[in-house]
C-alpha atoms as a PDB file:
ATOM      1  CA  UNK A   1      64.771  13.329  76.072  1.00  0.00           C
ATOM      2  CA  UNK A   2      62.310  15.920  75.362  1.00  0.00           C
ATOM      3  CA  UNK A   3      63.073  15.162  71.672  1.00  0.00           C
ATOM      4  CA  UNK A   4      61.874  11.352  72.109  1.00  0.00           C
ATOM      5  CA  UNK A   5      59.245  12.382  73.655  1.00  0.00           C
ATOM      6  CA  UNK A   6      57.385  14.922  71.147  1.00  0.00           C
ATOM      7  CA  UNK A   7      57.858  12.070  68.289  1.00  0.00           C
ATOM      8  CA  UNK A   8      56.291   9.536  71.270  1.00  0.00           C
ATOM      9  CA  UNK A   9      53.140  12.580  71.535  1.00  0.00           C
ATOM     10  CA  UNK A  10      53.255  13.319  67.603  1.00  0.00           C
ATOM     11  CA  UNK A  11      53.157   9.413  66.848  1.00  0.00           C
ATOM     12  CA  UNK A  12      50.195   9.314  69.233  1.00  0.00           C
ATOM     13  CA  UNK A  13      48.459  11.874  67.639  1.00  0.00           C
ATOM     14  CA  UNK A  14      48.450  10.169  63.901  1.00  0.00           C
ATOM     15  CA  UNK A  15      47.132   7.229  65.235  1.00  0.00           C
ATOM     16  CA  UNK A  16      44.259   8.895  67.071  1.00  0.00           C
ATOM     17  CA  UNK A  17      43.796  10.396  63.801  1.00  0.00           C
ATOM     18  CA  UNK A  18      43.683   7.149  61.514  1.00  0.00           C
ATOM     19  CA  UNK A  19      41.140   5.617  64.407  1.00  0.00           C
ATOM     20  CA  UNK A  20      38.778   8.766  64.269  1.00  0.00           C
ATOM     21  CA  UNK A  21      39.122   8.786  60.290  1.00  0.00           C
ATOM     22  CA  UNK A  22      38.344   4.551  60.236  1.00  0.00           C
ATOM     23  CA  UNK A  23      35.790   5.066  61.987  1.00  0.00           C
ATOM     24  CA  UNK A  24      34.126   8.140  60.201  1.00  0.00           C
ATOM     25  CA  UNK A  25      34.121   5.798  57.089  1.00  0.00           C
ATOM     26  CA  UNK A  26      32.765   3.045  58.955  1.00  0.00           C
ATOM     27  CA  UNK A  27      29.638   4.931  59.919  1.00  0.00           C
ATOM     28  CA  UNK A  28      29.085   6.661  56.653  1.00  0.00           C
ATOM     29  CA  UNK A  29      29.261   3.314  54.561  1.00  0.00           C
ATOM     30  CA  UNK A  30      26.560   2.030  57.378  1.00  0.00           C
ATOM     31  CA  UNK A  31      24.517   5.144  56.800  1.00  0.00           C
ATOM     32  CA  UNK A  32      24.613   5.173  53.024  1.00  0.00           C
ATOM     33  CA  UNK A  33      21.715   3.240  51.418  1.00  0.00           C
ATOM     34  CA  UNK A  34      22.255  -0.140  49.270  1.00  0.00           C
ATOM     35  CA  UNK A  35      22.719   0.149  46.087  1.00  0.00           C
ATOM     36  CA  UNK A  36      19.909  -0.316  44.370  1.00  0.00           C
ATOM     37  CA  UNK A  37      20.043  -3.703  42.090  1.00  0.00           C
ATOM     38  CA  UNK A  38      19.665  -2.884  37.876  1.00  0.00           C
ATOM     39  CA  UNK A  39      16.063  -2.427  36.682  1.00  0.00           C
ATOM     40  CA  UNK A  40      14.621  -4.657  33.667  1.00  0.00           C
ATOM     41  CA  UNK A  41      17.397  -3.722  30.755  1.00  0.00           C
ATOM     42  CA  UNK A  42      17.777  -5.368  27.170  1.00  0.00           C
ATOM     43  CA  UNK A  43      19.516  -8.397  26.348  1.00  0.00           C
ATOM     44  CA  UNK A  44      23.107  -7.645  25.291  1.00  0.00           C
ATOM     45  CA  UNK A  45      22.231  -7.804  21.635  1.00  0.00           C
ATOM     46  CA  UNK A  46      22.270  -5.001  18.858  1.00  0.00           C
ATOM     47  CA  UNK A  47      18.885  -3.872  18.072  1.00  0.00           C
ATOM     48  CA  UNK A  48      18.209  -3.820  14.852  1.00  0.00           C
ATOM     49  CA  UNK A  49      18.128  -0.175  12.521  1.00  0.00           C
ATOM     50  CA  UNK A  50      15.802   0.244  10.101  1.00  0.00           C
ATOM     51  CA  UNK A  51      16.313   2.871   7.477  1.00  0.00           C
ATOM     52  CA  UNK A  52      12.554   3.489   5.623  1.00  0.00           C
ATOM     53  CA  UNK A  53      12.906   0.368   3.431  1.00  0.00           C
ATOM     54  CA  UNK A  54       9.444  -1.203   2.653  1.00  0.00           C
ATOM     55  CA  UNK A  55      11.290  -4.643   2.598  1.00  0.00           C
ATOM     56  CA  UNK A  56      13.282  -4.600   5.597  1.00  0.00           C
ATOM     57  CA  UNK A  57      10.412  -3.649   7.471  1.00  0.00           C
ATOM     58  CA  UNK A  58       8.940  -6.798   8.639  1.00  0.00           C
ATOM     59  CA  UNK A  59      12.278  -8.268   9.567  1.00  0.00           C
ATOM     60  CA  UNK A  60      13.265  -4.869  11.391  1.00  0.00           C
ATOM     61  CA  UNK A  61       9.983  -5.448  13.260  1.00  0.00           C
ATOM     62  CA  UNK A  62      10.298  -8.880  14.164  1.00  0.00           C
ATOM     63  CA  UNK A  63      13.529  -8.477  16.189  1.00  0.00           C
ATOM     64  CA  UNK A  64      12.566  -5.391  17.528  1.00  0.00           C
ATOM     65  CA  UNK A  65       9.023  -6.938  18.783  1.00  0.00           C
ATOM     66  CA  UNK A  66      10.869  -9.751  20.350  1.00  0.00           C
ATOM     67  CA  UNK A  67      13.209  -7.691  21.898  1.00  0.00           C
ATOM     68  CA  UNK A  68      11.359  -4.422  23.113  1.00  0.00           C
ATOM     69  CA  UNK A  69       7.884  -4.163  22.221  1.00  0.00           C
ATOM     70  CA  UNK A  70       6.677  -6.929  23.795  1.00  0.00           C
ATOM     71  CA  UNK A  71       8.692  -6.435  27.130  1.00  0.00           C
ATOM     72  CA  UNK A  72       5.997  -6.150  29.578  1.00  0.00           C
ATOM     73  CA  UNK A  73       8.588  -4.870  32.506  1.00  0.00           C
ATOM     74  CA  UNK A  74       9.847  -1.918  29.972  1.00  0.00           C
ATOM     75  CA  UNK A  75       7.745   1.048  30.247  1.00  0.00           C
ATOM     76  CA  UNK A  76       6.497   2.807  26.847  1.00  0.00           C
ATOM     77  CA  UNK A  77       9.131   5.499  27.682  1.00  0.00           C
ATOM     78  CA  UNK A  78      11.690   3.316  27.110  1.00  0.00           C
ATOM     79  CA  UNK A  79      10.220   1.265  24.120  1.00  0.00           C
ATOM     80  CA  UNK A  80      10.030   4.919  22.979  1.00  0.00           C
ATOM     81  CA  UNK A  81      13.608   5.193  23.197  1.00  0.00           C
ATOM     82  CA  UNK A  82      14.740   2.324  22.126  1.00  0.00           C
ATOM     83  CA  UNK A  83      12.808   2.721  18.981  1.00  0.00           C
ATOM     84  CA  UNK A  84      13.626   6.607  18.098  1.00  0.00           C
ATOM     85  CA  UNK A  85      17.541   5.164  18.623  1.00  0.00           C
ATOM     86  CA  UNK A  86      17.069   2.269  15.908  1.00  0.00           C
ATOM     87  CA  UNK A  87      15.452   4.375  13.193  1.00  0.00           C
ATOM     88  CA  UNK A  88      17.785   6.204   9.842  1.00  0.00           C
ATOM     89  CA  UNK A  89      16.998   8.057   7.042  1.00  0.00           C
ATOM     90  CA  UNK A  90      13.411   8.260   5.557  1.00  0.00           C
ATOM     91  CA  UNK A  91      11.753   5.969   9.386  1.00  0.00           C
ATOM     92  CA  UNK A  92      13.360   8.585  11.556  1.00  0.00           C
ATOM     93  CA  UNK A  93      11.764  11.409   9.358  1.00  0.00           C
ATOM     94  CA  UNK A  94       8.497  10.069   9.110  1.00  0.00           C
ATOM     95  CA  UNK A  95       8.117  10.524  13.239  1.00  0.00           C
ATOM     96  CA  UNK A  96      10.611  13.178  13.809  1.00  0.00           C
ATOM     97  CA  UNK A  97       7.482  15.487  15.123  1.00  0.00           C
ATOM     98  CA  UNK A  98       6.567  13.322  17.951  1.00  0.00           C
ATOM     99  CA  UNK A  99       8.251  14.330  21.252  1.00  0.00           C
ATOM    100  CA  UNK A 100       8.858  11.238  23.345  1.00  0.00           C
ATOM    101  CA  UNK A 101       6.195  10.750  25.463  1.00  0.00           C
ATOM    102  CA  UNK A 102       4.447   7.610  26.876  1.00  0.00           C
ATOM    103  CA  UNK A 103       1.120   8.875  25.269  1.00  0.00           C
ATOM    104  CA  UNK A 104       2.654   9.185  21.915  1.00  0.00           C
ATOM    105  CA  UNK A 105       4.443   5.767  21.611  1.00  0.00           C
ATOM    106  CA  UNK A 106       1.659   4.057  20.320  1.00  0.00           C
ATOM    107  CA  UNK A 107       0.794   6.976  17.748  1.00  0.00           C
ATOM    108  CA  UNK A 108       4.505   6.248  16.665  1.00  0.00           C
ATOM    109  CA  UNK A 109       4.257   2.806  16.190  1.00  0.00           C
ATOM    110  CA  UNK A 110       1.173   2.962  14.075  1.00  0.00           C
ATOM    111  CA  UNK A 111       2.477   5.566  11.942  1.00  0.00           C
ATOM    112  CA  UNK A 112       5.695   3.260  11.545  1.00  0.00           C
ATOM    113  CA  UNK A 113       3.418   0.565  10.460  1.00  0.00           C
ATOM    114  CA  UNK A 114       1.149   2.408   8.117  1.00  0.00           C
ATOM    115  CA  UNK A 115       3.806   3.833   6.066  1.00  0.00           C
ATOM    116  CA  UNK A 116       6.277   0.939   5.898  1.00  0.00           C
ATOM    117  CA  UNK A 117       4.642  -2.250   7.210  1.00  0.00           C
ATOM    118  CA  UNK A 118       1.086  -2.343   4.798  1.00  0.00           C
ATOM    119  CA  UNK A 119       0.945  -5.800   3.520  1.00  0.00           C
ATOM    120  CA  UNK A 120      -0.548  -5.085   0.075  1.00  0.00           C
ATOM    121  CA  UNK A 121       2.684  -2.089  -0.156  1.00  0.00           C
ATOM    122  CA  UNK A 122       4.941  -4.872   0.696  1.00  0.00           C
ATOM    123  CA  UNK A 123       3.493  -7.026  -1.671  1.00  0.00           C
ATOM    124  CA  UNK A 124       3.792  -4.550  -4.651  1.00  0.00           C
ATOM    125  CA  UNK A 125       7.499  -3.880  -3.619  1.00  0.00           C
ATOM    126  CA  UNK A 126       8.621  -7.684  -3.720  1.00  0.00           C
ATOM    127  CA  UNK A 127       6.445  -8.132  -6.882  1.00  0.00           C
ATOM    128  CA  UNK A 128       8.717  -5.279  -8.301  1.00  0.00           C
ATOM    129  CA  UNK A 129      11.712  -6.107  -7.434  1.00  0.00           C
ATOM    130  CA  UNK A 130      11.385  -9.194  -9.193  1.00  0.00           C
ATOM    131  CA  UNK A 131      10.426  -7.659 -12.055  1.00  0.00           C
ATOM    132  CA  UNK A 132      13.136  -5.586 -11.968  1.00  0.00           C
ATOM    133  CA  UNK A 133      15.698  -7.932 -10.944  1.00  0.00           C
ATOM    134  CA  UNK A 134      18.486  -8.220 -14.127  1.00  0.00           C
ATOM    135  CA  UNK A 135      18.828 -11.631 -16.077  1.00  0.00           C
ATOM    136  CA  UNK A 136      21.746 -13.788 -15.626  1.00  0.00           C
ATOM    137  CA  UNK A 137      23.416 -13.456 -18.683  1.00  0.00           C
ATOM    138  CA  UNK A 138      26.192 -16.265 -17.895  1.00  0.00           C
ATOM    139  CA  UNK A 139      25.312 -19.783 -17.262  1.00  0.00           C
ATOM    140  CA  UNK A 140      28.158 -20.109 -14.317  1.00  0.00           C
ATOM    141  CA  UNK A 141      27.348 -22.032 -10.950  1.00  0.00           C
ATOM    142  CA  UNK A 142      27.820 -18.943  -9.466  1.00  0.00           C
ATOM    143  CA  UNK A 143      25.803 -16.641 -11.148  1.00  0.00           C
ATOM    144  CA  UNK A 144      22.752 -19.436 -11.593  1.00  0.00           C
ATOM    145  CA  UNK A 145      23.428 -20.022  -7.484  1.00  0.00           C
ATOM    146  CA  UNK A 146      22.377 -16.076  -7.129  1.00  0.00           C
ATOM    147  CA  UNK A 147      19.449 -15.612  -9.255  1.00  0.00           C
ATOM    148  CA  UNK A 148      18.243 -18.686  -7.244  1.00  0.00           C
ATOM    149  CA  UNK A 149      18.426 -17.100  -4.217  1.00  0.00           C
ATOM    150  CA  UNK A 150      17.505 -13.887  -5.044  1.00  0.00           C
ATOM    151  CA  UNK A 151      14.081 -15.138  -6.308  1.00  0.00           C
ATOM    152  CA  UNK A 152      13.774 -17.889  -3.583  1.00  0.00           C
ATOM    153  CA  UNK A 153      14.301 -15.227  -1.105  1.00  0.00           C
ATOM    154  CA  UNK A 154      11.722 -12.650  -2.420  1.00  0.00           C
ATOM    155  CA  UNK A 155       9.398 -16.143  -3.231  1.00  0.00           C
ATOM    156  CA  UNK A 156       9.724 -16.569   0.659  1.00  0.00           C
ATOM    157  CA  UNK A 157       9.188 -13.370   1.538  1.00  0.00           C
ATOM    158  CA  UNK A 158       5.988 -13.853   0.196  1.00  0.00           C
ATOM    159  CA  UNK A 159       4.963 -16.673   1.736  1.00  0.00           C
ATOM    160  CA  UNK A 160       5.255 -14.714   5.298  1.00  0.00           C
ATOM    161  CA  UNK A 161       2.925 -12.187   4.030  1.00  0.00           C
ATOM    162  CA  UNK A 162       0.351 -14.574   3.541  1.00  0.00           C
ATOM    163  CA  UNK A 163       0.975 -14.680  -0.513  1.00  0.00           C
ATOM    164  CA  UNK A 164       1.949 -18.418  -0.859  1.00  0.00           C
ATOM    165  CA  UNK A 165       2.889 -18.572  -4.594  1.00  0.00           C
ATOM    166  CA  UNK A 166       1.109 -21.920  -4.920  1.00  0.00           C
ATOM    167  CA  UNK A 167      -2.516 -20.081  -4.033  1.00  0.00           C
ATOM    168  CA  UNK A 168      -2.787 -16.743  -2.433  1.00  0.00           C
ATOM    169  CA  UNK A 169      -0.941 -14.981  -5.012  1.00  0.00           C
ATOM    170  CA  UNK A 170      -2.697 -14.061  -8.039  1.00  0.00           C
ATOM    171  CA  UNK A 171      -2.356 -12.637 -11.303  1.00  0.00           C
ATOM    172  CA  UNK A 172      -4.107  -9.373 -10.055  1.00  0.00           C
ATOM    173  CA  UNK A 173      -1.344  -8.897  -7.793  1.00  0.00           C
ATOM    174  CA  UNK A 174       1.342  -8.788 -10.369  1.00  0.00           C
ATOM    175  CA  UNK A 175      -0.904  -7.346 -12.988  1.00  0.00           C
ATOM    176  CA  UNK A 176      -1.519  -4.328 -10.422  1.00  0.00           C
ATOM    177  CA  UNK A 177       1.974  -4.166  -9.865  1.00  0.00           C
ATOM    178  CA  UNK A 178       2.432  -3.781 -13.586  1.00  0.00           C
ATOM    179  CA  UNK A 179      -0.407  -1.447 -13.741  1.00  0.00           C
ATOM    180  CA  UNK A 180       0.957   0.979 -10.882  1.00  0.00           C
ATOM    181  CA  UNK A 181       5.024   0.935 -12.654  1.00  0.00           C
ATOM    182  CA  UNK A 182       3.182   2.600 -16.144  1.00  0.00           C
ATOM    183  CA  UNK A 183       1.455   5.589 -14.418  1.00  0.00           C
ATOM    184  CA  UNK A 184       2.468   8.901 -14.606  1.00  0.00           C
ATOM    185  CA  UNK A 185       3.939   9.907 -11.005  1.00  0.00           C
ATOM    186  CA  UNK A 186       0.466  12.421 -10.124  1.00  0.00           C
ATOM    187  CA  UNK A 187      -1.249   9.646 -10.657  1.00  0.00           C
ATOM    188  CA  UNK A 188       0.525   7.086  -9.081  1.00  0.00           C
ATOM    189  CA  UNK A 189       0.194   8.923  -5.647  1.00  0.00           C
ATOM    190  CA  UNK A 190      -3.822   9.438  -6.659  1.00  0.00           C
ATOM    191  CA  UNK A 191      -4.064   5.646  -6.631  1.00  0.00           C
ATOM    192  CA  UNK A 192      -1.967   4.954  -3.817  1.00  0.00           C
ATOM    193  CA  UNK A 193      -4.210   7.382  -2.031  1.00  0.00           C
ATOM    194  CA  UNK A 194      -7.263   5.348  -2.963  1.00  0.00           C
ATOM    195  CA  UNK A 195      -5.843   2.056  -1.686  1.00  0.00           C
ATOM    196  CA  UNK A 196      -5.570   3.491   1.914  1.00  0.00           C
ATOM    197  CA  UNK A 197      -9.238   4.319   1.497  1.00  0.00           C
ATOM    198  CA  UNK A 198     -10.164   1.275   0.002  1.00  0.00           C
ATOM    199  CA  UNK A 199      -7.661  -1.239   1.186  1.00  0.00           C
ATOM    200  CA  UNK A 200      -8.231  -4.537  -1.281  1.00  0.00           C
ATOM    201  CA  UNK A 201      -8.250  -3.457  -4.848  1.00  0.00           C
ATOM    202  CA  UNK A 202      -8.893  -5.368  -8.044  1.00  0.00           C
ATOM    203  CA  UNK A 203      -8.610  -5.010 -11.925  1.00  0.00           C
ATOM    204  CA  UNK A 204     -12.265  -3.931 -12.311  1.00  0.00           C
ATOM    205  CA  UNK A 205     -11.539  -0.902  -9.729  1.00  0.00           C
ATOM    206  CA  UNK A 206      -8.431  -0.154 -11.406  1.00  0.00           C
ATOM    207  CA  UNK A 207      -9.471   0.232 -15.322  1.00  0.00           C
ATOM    208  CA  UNK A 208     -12.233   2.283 -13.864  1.00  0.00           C
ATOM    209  CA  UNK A 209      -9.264   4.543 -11.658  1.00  0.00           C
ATOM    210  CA  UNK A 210      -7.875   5.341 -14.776  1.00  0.00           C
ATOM    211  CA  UNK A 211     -10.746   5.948 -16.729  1.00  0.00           C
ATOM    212  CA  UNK A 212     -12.499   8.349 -14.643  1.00  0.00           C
ATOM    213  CA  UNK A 213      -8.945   9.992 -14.994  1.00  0.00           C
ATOM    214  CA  UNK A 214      -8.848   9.566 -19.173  1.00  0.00           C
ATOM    215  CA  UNK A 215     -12.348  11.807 -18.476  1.00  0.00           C
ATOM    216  CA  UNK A 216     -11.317  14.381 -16.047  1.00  0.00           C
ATOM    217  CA  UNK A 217      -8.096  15.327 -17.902  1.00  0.00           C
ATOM    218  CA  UNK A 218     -10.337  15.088 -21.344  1.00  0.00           C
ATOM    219  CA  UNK A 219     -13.240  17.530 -19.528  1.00  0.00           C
ATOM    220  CA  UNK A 220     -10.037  19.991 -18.344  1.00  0.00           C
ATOM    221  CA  UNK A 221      -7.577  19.973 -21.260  1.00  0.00           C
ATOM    222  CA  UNK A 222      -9.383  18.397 -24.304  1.00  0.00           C
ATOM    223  CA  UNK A 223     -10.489  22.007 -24.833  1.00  0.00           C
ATOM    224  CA  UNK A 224      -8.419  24.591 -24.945  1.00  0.00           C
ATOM    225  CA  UNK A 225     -10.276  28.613 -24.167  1.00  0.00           C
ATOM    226  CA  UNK A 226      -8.610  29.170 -28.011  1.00  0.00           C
ATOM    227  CA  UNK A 227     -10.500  26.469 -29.749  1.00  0.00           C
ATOM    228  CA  UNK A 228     -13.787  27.791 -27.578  1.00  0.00           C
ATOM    229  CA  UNK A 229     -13.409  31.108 -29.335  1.00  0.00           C
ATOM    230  CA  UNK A 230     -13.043  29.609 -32.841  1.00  0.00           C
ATOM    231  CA  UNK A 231     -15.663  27.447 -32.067  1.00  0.00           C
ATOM    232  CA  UNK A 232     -17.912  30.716 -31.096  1.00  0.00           C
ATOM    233  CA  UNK A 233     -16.749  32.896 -33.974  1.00  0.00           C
ATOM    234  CA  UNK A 234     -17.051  29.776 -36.749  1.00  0.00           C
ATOM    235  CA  UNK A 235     -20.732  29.606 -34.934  1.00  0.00           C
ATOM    236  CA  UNK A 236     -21.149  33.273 -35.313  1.00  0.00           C
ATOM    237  CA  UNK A 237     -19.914  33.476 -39.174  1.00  0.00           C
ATOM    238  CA  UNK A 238     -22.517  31.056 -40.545  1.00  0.00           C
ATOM    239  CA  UNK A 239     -25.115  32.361 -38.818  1.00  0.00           C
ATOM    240  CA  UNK A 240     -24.371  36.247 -40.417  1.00  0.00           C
ATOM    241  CA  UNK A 241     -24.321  34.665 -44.209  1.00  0.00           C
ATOM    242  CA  UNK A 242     -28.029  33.527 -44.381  1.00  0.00           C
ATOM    243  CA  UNK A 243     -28.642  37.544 -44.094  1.00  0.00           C
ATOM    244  CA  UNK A 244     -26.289  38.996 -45.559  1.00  0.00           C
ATOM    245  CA  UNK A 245     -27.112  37.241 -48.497  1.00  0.00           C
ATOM    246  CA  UNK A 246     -30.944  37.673 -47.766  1.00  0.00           C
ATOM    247  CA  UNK A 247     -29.606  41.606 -47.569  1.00  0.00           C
ATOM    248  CA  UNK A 248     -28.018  41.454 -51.254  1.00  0.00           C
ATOM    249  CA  UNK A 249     -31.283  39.731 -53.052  1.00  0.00           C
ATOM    250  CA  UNK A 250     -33.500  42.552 -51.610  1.00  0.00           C
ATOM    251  CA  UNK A 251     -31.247  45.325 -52.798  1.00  0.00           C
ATOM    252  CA  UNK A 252     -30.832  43.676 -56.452  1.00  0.00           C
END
């Protein structure tokens, strides 16, 4: 008897302890806020990576405008982000010194832009890669079906820069593309330094480039400090034989 009736008490006791637990948990999940719903987030789509490639710029900046940049409801914080994580290689270098602040996401952008998104570097780089672009040695459907595309695509290309091959681009622009391949590497980056000063550039401006160069490195190294001092004593000498032959008469 007193057996039954300790399990009766113990059995009492558990569920007085199940009702105070229940309804412990019942007041905390009426206590504890709502969730919160998500803020504005991205479109579940890879971003695109760009790698410092002058021609995969504008493409790389096309998705990434559509899909970040111009996301009003995204602060520049997390356009910051976003853009620091889709940048390799030679992009990510080129900004790796600005922290990631709202102040400095514009700075990073432009200096994105200005080293890999110029339209006249662009330019240069698809004229090149033509140029450079090997024959197709074997008359096979397949081989003729890539050359095609290769130059329709680059032919394209051009057309969204504003070169349309019918008018806008010129024999300037391949000539200066020409032009640029045969410098010496020194003054390749003097010339690439005057088109960001400058911005459009033409033949005229570019004979005269190089030939104020032909007269700087003529002025510098066209004379050498030995052929001044031959130059001096050669001088020197014929002006000492008119006496010392005047000398020699007056002692005869």
């Amino acid at each position: 008897m007193d057996f039954e009736l300790a399990v009766v008490e113990t059995k009492g006791r558990i569920d007085e302890c199940d009702e105070k637990r229940s309804h412990v948990s019942s007041t905390v999940e009426q206590q504890q806020p709502k969730a919160v719903g998500p803020g504005p987030h991205l479109s579940k789509w890879n971003l695109p990576v760009f790698s410092g490639s002058v021609l995969e710029f504008v493409v790389f900046w096309d998705q990434f405008d559509s899909g970040v940049y111009s996301r009003r409801e995204l602060s520049d914080v997390t356009k910051f982000i976003y853009l620091r994580s889709a940048l390799r290689g030679a992009a990510l270098e080129a900004v790796a010194g600005l922290s990631i602040t709202s102040a400095n996401y514009a700075i990073d952008v432009d200096l994105l832009k200005n080293r890999f998104g110029r339209p006249n570097v662009i330019v240069q780089y698809r004229i090149v890669s033509l140029l450079e672009m090997s024959s197709c040695t074997h008359a096979s459907a397949q081989r003729l079906r890539q050359l095609h595309d290769n130059l329709n695509w680059n032919v394209q290309a051009l057309c969204t820069m504003g070169k349309d091959s019918a008018s806008q681009l010129t024999a300037t622009d391949v000539l200066l593309c020409i032009f640029k391949m045969k410098l010496p590497h020194i003054i390749r980056k003097k010339w690439e330094t005057q088109l960001l000063i400058n911005g459009e550039v033409n033949l005229d401006i570019h004979f005269h480039f190089l030939q104020t160069h032909v007269e700087v490195e003529q002025s510098v190294t066209g004379v050498t400090l030995s052929d001044a001092w031959k130059t001096v004593n050669f001088t020197r000498h014929r002006k000492l034989i008119p006496t010392e032959r005047l000398s020699t008469t007056s002692m005869l």
